[in-house]
C-alpha atoms as a PDB file:
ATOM      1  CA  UNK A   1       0.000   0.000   0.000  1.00  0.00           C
ATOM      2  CA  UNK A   2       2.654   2.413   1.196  1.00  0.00           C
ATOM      3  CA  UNK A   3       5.076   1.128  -2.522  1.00  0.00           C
ATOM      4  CA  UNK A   4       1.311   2.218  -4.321  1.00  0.00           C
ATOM      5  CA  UNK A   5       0.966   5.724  -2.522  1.00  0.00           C
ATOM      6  CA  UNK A   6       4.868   6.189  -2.991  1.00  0.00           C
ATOM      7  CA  UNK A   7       4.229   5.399  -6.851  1.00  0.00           C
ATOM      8  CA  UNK A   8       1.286   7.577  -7.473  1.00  0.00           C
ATOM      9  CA  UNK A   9       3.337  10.760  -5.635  1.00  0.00           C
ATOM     10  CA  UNK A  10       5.669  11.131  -8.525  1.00  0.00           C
ATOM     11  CA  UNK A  11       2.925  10.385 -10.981  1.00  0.00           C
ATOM     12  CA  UNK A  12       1.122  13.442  -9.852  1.00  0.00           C
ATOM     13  CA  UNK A  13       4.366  15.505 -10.095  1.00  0.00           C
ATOM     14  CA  UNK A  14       4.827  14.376 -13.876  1.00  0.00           C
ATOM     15  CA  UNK A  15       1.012  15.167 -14.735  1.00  0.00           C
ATOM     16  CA  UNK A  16       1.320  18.498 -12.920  1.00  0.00           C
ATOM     17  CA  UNK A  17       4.189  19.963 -14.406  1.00  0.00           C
ATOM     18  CA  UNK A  18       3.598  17.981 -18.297  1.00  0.00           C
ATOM     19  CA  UNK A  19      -0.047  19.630 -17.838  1.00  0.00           C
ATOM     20  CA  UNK A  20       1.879  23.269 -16.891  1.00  0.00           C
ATOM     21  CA  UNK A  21       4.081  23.033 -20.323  1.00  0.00           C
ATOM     22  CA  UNK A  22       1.330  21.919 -22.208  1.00  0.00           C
ATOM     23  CA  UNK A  23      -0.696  24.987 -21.289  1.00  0.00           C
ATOM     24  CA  UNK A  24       1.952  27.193 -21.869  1.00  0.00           C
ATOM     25  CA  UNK A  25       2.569  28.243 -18.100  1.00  0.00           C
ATOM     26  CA  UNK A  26       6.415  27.748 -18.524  1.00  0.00           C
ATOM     27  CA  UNK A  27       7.950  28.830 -21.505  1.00  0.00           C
ATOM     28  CA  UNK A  28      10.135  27.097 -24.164  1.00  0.00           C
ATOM     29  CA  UNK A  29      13.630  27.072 -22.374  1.00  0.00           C
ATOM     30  CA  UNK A  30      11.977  28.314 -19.151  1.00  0.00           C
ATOM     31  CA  UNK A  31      13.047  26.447 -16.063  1.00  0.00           C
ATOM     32  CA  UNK A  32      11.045  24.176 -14.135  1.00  0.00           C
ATOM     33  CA  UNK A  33      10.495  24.439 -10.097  1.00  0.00           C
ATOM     34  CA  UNK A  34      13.434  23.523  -8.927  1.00  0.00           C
ATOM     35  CA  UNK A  35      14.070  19.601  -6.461  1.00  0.00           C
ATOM     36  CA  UNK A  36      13.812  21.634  -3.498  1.00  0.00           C
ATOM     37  CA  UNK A  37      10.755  23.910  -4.511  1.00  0.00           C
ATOM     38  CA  UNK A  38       8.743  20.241  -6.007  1.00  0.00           C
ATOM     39  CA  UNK A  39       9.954  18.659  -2.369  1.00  0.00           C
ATOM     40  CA  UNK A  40       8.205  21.053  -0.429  1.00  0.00           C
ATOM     41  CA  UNK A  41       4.967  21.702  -2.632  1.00  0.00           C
ATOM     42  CA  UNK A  42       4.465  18.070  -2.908  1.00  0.00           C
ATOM     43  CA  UNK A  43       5.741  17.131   0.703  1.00  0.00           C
ATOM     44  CA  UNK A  44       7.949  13.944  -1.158  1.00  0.00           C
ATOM     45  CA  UNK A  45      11.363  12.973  -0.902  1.00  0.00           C
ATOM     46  CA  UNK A  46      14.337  13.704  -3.696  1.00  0.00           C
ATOM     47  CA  UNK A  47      13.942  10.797  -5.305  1.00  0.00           C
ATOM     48  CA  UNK A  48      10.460  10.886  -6.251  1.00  0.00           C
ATOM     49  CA  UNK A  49      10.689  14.690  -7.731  1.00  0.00           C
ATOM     50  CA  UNK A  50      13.860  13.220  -9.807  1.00  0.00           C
ATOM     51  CA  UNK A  51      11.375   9.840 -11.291  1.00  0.00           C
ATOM     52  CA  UNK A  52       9.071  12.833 -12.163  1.00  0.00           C
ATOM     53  CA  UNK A  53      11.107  14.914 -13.545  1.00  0.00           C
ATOM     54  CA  UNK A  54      13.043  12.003 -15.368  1.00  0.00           C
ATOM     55  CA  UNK A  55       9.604  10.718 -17.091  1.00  0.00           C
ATOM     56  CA  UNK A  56       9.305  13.998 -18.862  1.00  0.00           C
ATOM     57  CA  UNK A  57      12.866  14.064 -19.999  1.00  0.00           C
ATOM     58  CA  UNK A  58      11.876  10.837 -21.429  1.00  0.00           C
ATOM     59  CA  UNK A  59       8.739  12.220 -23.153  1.00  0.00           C
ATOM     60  CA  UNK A  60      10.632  15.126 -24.316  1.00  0.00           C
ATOM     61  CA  UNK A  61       9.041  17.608 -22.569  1.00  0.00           C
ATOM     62  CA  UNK A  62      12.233  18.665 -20.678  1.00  0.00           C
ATOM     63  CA  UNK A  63      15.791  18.274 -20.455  1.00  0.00           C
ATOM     64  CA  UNK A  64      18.081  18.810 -17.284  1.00  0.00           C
ATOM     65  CA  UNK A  65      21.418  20.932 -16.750  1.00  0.00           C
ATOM     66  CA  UNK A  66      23.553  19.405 -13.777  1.00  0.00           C
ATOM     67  CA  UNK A  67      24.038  22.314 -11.029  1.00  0.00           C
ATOM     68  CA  UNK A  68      21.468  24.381 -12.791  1.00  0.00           C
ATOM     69  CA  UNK A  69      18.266  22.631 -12.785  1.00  0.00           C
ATOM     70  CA  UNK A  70      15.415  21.032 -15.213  1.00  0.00           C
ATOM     71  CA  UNK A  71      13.819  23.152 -18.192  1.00  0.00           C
ATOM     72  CA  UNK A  72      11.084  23.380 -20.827  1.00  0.00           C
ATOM     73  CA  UNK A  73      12.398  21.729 -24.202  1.00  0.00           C
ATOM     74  CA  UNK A  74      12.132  24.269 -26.936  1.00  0.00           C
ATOM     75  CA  UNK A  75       9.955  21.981 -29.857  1.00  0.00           C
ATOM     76  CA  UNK A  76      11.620  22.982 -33.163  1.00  0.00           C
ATOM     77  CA  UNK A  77       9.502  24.341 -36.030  1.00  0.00           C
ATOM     78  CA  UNK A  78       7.939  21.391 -37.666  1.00  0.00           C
ATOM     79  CA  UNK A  79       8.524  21.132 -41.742  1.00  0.00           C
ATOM     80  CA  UNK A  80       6.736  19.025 -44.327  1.00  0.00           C
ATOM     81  CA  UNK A  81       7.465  16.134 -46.484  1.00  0.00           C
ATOM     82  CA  UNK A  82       5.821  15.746 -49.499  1.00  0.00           C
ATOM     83  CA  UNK A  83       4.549  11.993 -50.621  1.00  0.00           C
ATOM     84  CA  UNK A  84       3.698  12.569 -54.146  1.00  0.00           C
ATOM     85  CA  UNK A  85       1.654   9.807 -56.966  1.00  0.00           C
ATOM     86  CA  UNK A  86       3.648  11.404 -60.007  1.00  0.00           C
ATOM     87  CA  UNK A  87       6.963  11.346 -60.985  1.00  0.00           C
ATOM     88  CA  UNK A  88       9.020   9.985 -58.595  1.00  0.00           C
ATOM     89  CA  UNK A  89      12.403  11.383 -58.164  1.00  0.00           C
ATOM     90  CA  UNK A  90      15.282   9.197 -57.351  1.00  0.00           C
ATOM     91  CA  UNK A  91      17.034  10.903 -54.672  1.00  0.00           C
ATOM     92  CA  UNK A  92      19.833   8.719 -54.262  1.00  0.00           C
ATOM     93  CA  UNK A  93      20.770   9.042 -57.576  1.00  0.00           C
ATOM     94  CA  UNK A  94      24.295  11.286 -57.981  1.00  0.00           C
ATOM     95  CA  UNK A  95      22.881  13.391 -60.717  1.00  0.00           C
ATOM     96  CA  UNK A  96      19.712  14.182 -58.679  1.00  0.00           C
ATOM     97  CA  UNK A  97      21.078  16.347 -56.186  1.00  0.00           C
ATOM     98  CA  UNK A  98      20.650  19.737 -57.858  1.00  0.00           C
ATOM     99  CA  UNK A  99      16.979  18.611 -57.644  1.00  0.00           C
ATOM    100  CA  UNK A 100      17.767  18.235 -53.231  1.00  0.00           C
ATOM    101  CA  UNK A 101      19.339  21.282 -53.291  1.00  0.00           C
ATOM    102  CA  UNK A 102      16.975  23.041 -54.747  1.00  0.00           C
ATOM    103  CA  UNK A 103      15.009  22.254 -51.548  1.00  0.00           C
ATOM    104  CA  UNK A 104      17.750  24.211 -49.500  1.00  0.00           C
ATOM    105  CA  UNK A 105      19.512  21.076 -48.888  1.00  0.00           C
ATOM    106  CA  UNK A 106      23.491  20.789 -48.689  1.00  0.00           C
ATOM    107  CA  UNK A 107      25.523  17.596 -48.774  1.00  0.00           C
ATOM    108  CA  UNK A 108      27.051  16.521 -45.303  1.00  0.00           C
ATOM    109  CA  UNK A 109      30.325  14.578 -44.618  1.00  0.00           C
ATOM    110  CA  UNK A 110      31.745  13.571 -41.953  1.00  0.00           C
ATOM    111  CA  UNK A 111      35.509  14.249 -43.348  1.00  0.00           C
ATOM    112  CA  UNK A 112      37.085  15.205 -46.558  1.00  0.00           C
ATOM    113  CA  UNK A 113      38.061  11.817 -46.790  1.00  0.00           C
ATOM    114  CA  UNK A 114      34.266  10.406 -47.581  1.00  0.00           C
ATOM    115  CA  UNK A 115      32.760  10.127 -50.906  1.00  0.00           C
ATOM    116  CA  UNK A 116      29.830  12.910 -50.935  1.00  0.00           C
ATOM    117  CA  UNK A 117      27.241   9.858 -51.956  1.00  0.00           C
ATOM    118  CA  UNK A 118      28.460   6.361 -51.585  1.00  0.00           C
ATOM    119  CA  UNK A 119      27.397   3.276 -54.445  1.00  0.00           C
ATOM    120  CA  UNK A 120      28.442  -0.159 -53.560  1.00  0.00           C
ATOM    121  CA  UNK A 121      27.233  -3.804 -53.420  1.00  0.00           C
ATOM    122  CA  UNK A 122      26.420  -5.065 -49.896  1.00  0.00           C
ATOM    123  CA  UNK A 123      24.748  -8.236 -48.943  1.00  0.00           C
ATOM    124  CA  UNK A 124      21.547  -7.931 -47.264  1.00  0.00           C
ATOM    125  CA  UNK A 125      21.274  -7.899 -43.106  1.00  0.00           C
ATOM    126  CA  UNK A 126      17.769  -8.825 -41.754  1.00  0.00           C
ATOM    127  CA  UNK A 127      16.079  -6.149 -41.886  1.00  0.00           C
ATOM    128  CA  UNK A 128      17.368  -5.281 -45.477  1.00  0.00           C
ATOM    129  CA  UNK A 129      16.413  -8.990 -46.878  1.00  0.00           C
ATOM    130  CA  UNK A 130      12.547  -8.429 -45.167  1.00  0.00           C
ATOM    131  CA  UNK A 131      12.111  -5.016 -46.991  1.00  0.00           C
ATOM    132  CA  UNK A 132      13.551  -6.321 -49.862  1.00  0.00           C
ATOM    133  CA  UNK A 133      11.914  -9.895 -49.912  1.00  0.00           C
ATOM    134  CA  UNK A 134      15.542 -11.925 -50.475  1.00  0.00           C
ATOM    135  CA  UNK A 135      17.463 -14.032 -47.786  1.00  0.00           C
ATOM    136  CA  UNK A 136      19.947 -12.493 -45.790  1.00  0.00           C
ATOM    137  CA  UNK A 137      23.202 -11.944 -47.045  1.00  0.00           C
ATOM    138  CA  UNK A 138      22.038 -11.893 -50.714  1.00  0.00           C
ATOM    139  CA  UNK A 139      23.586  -9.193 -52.960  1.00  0.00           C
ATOM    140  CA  UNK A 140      22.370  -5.883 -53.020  1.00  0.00           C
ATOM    141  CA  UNK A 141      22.770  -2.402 -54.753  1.00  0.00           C
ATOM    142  CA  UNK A 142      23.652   0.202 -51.703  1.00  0.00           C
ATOM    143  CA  UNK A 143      22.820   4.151 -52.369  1.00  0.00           C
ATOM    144  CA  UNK A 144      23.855   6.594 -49.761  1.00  0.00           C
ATOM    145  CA  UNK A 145      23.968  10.100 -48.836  1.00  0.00           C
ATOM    146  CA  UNK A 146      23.769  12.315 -46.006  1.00  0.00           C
ATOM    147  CA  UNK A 147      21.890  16.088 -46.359  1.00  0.00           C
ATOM    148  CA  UNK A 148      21.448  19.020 -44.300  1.00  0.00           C
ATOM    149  CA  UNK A 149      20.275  22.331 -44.196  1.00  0.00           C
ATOM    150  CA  UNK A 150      23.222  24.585 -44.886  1.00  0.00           C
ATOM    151  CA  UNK A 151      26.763  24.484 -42.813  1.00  0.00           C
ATOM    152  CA  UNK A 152      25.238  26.018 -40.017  1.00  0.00           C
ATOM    153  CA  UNK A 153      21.396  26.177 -40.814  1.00  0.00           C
ATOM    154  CA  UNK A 154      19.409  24.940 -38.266  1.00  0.00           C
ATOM    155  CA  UNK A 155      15.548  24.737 -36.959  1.00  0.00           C
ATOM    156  CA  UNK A 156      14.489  27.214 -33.836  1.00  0.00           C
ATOM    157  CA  UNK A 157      18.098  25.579 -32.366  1.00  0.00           C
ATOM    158  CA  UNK A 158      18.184  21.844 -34.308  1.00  0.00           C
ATOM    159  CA  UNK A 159      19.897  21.005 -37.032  1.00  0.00           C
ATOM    160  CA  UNK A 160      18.384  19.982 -40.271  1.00  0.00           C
ATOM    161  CA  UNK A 161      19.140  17.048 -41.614  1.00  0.00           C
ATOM    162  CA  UNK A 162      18.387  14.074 -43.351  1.00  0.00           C
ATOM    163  CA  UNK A 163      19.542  10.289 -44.307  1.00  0.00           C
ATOM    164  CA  UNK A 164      18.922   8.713 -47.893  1.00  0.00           C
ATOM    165  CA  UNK A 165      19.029   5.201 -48.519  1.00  0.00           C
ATOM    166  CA  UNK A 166      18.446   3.056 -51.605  1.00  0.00           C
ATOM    167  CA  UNK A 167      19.048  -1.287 -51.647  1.00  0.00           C
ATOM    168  CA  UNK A 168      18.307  -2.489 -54.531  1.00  0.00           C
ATOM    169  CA  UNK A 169      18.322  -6.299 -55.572  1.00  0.00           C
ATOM    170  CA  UNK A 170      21.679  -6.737 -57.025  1.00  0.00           C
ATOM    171  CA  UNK A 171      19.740  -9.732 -59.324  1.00  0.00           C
ATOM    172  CA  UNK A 172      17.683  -6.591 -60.607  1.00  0.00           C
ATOM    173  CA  UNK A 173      20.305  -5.341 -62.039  1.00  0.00           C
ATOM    174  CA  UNK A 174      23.081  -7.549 -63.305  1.00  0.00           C
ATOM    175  CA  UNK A 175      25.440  -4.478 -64.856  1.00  0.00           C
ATOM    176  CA  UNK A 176      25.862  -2.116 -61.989  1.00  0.00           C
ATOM    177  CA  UNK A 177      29.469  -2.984 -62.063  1.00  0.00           C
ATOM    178  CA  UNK A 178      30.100  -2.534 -65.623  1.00  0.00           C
ATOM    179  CA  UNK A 179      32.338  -0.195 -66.372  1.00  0.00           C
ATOM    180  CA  UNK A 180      30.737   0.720 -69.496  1.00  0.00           C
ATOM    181  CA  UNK A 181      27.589   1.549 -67.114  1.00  0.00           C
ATOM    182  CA  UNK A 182      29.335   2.992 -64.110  1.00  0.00           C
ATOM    183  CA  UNK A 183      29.238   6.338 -64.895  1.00  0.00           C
ATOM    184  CA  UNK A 184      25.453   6.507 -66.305  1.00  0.00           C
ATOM    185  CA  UNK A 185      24.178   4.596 -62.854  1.00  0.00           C
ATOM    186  CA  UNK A 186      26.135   6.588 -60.738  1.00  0.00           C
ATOM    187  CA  UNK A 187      25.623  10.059 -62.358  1.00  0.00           C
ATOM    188  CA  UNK A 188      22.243  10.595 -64.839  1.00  0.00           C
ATOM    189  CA  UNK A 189      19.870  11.284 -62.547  1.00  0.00           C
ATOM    190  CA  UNK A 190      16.917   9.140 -64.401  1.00  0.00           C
ATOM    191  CA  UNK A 191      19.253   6.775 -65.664  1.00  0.00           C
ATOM    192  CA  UNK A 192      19.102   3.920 -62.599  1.00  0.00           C
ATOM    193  CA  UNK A 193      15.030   4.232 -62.366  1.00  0.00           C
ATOM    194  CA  UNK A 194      14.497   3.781 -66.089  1.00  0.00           C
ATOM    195  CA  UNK A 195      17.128   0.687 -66.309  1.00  0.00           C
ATOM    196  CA  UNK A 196      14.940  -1.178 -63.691  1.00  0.00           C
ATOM    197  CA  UNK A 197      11.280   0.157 -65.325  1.00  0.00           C
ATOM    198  CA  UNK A 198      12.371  -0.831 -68.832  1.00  0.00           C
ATOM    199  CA  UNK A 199      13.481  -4.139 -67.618  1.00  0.00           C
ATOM    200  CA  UNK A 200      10.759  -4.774 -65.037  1.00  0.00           C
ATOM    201  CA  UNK A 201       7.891  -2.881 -65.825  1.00  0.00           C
ATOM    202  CA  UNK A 202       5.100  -2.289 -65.706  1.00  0.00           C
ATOM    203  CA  UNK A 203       5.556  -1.063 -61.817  1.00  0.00           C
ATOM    204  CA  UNK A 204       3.860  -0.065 -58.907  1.00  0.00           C
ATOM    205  CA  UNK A 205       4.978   2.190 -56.099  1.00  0.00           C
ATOM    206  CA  UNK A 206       3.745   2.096 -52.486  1.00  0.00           C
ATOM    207  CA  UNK A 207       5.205   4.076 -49.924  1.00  0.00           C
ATOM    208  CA  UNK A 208       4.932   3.289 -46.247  1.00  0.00           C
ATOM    209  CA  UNK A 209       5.724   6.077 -42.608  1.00  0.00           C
ATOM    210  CA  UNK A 210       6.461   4.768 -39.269  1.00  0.00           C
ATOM    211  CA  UNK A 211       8.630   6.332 -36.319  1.00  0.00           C
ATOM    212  CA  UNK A 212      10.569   4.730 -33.592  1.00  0.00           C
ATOM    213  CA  UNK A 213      13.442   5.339 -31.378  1.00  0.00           C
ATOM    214  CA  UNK A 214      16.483   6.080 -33.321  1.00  0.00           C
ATOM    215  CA  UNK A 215      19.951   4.150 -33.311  1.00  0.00           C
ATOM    216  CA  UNK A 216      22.675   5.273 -31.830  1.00  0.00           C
ATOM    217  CA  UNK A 217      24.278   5.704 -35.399  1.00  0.00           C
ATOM    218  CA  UNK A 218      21.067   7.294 -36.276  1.00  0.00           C
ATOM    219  CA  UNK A 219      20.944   9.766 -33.221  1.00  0.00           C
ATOM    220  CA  UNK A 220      24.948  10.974 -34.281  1.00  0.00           C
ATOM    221  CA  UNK A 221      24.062  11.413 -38.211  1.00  0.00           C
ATOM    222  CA  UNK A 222      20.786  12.941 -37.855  1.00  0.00           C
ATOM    223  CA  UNK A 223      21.441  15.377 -34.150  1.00  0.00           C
ATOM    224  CA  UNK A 224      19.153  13.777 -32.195  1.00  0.00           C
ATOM    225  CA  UNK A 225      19.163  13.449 -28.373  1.00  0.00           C
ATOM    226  CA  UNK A 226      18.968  10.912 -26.554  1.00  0.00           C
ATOM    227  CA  UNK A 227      15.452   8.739 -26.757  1.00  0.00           C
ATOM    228  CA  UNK A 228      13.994  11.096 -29.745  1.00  0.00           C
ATOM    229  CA  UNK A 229      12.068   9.354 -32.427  1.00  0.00           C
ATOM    230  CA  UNK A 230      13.148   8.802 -35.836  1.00  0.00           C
ATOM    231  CA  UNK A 231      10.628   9.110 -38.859  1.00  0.00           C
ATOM    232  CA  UNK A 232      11.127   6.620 -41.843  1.00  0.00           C
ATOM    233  CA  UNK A 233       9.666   7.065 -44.962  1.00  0.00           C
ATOM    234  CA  UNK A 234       9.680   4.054 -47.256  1.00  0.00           C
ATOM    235  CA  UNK A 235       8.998   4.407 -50.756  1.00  0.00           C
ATOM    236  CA  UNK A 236       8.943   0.530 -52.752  1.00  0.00           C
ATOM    237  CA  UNK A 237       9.105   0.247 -56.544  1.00  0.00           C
ATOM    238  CA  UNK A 238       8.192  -3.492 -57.229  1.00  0.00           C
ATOM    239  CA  UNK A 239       6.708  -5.410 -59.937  1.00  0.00           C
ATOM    240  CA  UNK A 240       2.776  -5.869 -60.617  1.00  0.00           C
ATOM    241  CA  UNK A 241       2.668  -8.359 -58.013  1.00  0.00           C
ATOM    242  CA  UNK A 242       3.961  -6.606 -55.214  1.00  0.00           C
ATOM    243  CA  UNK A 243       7.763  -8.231 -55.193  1.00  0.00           C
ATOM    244  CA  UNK A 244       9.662  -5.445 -54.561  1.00  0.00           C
ATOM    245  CA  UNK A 245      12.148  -4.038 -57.145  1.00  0.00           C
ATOM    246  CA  UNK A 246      14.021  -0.828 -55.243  1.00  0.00           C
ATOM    247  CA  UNK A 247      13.290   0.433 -51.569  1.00  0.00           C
ATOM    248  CA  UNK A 248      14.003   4.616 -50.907  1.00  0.00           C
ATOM    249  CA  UNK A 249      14.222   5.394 -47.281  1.00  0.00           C
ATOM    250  CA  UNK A 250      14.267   8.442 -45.979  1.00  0.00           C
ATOM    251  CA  UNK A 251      15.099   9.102 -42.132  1.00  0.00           C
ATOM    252  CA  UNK A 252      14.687  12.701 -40.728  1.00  0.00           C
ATOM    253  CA  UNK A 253      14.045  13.432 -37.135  1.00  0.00           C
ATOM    254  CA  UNK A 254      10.623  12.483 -35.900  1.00  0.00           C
ATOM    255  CA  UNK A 255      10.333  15.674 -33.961  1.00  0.00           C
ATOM    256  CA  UNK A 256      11.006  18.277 -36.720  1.00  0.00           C
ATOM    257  CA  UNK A 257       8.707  16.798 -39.542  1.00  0.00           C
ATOM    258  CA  UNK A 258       5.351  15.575 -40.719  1.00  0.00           C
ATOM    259  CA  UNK A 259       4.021  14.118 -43.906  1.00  0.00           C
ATOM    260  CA  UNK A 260       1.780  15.241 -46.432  1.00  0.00           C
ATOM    261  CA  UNK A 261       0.410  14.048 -49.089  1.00  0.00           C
ATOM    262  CA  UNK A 262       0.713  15.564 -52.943  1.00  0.00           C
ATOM    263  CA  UNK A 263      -3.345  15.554 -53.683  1.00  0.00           C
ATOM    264  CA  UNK A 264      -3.948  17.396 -50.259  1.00  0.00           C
ATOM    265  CA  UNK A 265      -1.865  19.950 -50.417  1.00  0.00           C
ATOM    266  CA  UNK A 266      -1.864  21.269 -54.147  1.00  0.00           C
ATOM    267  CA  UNK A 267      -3.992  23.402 -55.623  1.00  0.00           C
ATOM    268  CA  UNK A 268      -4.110  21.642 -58.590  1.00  0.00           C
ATOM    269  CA  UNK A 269      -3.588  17.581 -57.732  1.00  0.00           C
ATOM    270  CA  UNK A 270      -2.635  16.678 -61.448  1.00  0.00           C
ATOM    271  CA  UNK A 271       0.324  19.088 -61.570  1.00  0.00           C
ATOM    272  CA  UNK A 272       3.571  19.158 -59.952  1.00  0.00           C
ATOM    273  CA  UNK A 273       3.057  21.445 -57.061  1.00  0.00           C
ATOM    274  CA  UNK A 274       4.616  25.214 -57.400  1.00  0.00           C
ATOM    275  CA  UNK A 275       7.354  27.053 -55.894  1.00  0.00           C
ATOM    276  CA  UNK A 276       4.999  29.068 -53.818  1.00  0.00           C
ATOM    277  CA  UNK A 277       2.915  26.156 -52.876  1.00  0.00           C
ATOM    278  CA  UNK A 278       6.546  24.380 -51.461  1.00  0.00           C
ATOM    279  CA  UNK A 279       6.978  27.661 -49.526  1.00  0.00           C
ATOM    280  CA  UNK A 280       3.876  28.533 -48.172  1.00  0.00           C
ATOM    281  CA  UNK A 281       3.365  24.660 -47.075  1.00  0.00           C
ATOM    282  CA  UNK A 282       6.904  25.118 -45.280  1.00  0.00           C
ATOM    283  CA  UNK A 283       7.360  21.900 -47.976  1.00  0.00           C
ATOM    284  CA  UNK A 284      11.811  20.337 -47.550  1.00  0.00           C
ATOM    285  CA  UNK A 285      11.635  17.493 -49.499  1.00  0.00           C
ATOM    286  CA  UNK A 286       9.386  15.668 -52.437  1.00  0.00           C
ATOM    287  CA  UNK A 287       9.660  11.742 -52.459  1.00  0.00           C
END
């Protein structure tokens, strides 16, 4: 009974104060009452202010400076991602990122050292073979690049940035590693998405969201604290029965976008949408 009443003090604390930011009583970046302050208002002991306090770090809510205190977590503007049903660029193509940039994206490297996209054959891990359909370990057509917004462009305090993946299966497409071919793969922009239509087509496209909590790897590429959420976009092309063909997968933090789609958003659904209607829909990426 006491372990019960013991749990359902730092409960309270949590809804309180998650209630408070909600409403707007404390301010983005604003501190929070400070251990001692929640101790006496709440007549609890340390330890149960800090399992409050620590649940809304863990909902994002707030964030904690040692020797200073706990605060309001500024959210960062929110921007849009664009699902369209017509053309369908590839973005991990080479050649297609004047069409990124045109977004207000900027290729990001680690080091001077790293290719700016990277192009190889792999073989597939588990969760590679299951969005692919093959076995594990079964050859397959790796597209990379990294993006962001600008060398120092960021969101109310974040950093833009995004993650591009392509796999391909390698059985799709027998020449990648012909020289004759290397250079048309890895720089026309249309040239890898027409290869696989004219060989496999007709083809159908279905594109699938989630979110989750991101990687480590994820957390470093992207600037993402600790416990945020990571959205995926997954784009398919596969054949008229469904097997897939080519998987696109976009990662951007879960925090600083949303989707939309094409037909909801444009004025005219049939068109591509207009430079206006990607600004005033606060629009970052088309996929």
């Amino acid at each position: 009974m006491e372990t019960d009443e013991k749990d359902a003090r730092w409960r309270i604390i949590a809804t309180d104060l998650r209630a408070a930011i909600l409403d707007g009583r404390y301010s983005p970046g604003g501190a929070l009452p400070s251990e001692p302050e929640l101790v006496r208002t709440y007549d609890v002991s340390r330890p149960t202010v800090r399992k409050a306090i620590e649940t809304l770090v863990s909902e994002g809510l707030a964030y904690v400076m040692r020797g200073r205190g706990s605060f309001v977590r500024p959210m960062p503007e929110r921007r849009t991602i664009i699902i369209t049903d017509r053309d369908r660029p590839d973005l991990a193509a080479p050649g297609n990122h004047p069409d990124i940039q045109a977004f207000g994206w900027d290729l990001a490297t680690r080091d001077s050292d790293n290719p700016l996209f990277t192009g190889e054959t792999i073989t597939a891990n588990r969760d590679i073979a299951i969005i692919l359909g093959v076995r594990s370990g079964h050859p397959v057509i790796h597209r990379r690049s990294m993006w962001h917004r600008g060398h120092t462009a960021v969101i109310h305090g974040a950093s833009a940035r995004l993650e591009i993946n392509s796999y391909t299966n390698a059985d799709m497409l027998p020449d990648w590693d012909d020289p004759k071919r290397h250079a048309q793969y890895r720089k026309r922009p249309g040239f890898f998405y027409h290869s696989l239509i004219r060989e496999h087509g007709p083809v159908r496209w279905m594109t699938l969201t989630t979110a989750r909590i991101a990687y480590e790897d994820e957390r470093t590429a992207l600037g993402m604290d600790h416990a945020d959420a990571v959205l995926v976009i997954r784009r398919t092309m596969a054949h008229a029965n469904g097997r897939p063909i080519e998987v696109t997968e976009v990662k951007a933090p879960a925090d600083r976008y949303e989707i939309a789609y094409h037909r909801e958003v444009a004025n005219t659904p049939d068109i591509d949408l207009t430079p206006q209607e990607l600004s005033d829909n606060g629009i970052d990426l088309v996929i």
